[in-house]
Protein backbone atom coordinates (compact mmCIF):
# COMPACT_ATOMS: atom_id res chain seq x y z
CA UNK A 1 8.31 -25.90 2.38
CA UNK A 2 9.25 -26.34 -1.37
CA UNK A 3 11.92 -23.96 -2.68
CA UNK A 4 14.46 -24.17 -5.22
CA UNK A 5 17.92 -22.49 -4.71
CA UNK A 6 19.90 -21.02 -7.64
CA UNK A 7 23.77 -22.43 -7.18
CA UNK A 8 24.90 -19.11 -7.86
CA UNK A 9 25.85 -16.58 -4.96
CA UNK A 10 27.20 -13.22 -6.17
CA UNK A 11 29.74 -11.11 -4.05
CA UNK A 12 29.68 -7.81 -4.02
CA UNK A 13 30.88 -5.32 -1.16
CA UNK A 14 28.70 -3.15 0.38
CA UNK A 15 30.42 0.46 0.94
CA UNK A 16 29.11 1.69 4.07
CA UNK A 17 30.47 -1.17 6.17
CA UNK A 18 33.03 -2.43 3.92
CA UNK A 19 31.70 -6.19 4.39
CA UNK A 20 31.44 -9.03 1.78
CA UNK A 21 27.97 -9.88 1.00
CA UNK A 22 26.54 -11.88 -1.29
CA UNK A 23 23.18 -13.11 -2.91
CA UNK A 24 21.28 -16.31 -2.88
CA UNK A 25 18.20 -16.64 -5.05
CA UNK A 26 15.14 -18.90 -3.68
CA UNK A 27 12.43 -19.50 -5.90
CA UNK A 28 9.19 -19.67 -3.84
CA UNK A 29 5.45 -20.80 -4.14
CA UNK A 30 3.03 -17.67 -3.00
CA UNK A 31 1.68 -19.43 -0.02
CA UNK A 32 5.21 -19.66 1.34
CA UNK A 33 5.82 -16.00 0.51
CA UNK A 34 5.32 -14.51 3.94
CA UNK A 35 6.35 -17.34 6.29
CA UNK A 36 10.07 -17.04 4.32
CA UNK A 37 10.47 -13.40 4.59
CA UNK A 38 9.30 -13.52 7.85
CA UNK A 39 12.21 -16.67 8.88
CA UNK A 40 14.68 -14.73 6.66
CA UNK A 41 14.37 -11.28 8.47
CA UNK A 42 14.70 -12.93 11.71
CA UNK A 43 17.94 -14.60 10.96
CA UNK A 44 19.97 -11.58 11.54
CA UNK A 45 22.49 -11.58 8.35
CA UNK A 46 19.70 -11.13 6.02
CA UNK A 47 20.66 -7.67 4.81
CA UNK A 48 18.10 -7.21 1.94
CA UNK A 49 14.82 -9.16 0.29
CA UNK A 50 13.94 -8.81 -3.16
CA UNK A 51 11.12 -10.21 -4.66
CA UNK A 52 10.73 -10.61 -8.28
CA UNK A 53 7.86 -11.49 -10.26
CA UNK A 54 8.67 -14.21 -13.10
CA UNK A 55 9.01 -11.72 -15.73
CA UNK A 56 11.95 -9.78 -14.17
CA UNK A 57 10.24 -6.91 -11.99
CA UNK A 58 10.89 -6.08 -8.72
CA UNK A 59 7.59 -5.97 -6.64
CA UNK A 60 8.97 -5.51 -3.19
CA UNK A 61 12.98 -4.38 -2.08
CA UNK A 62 12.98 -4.00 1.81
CA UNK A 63 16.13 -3.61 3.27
CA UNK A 64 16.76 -5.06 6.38
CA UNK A 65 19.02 -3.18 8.78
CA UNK A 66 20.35 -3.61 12.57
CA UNK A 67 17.26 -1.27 13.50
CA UNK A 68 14.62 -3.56 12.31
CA UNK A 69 15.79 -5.94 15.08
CA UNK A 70 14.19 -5.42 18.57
CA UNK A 71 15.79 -8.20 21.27
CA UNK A 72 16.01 -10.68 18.72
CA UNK A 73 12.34 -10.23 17.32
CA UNK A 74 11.79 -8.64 13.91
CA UNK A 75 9.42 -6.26 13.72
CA UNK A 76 7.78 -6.20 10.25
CA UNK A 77 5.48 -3.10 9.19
CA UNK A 78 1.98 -4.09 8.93
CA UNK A 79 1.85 -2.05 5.67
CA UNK A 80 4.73 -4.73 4.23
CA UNK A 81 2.85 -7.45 5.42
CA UNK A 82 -0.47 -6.47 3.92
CA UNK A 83 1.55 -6.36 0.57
CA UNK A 84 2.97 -9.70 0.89
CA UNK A 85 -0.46 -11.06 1.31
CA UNK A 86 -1.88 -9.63 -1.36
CA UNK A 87 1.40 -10.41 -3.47
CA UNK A 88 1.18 -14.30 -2.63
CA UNK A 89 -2.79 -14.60 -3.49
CA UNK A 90 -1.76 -13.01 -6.50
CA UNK A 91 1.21 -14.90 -8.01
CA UNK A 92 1.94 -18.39 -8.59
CA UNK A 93 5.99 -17.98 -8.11
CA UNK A 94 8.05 -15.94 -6.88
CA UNK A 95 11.70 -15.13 -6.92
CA UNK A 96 13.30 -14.06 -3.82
CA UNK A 97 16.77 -12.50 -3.40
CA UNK A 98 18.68 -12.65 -0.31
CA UNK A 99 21.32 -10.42 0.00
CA UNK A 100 23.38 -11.59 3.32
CA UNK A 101 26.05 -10.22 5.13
CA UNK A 102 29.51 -12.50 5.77
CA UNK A 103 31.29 -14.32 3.48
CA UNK A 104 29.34 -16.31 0.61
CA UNK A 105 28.86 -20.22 0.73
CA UNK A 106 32.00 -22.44 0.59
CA UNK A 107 32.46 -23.25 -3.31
CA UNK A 108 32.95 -27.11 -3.38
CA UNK A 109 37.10 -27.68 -4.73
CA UNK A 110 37.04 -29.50 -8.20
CA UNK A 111 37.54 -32.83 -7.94
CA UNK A 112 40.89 -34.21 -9.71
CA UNK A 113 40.88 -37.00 -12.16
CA UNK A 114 43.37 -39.76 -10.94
CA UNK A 115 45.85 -40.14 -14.11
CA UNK A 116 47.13 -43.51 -13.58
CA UNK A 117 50.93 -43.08 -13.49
């Protein structure tokens, strides 16, 4: 699978849990479109999918929530899959944004100069 992740991750606290969670952003070829979703929603701290369309608009925002999760299989609508199908014959590249649950990726420290003394 080829994907390219932003570096950024953006916290943000969500108000009905009072939990940290944060965004990646995965840009994604259409073939890969449902395979993805369908890996992301199963990993369990996936709290939300957006997918945006290269010129900013937001095709598809499913949230995903404890209830979509049946002993450890996700259970995707049929309806949402039919629209990710026709989404990924349609576009080139895609945008996705994961919003996960948990705290955000470790930022790496700044390395120091050595200064000789």
């Amino acid at each position: 699978m080829s994907h390219h992740k932003d570096d950024e991750a953006h916290a943000e606290h969500d108000k009905d849990e009072k939990k940290t969670t944060w965004t990646e952003n995965v840009e994604l070829v259409g073939d890969e479109l449902i395979a993805s979703v369908k890996k992301l929603a199963a990993e369990g701290k996936v709290r939300r999918i957006r997918i945006v369309e290269p010129d900013g608009d937001i095709v598809v925002d499913m949230p995903l929530t404890l209830g979509a999760i049946a002993g450890g299989a996700v259970v995707l609508a049929a309806p949402m899959l039919a629209i990710l199908g026709a989404l990924a014959s349609y576009v080139t590249k895609v945008r996705v944004e994961i919003v996960r649950s948990g705290p955000g990726p470790a930022s790496p420290s700044p390395k120091k100069d050595s200064m000789p003394a």
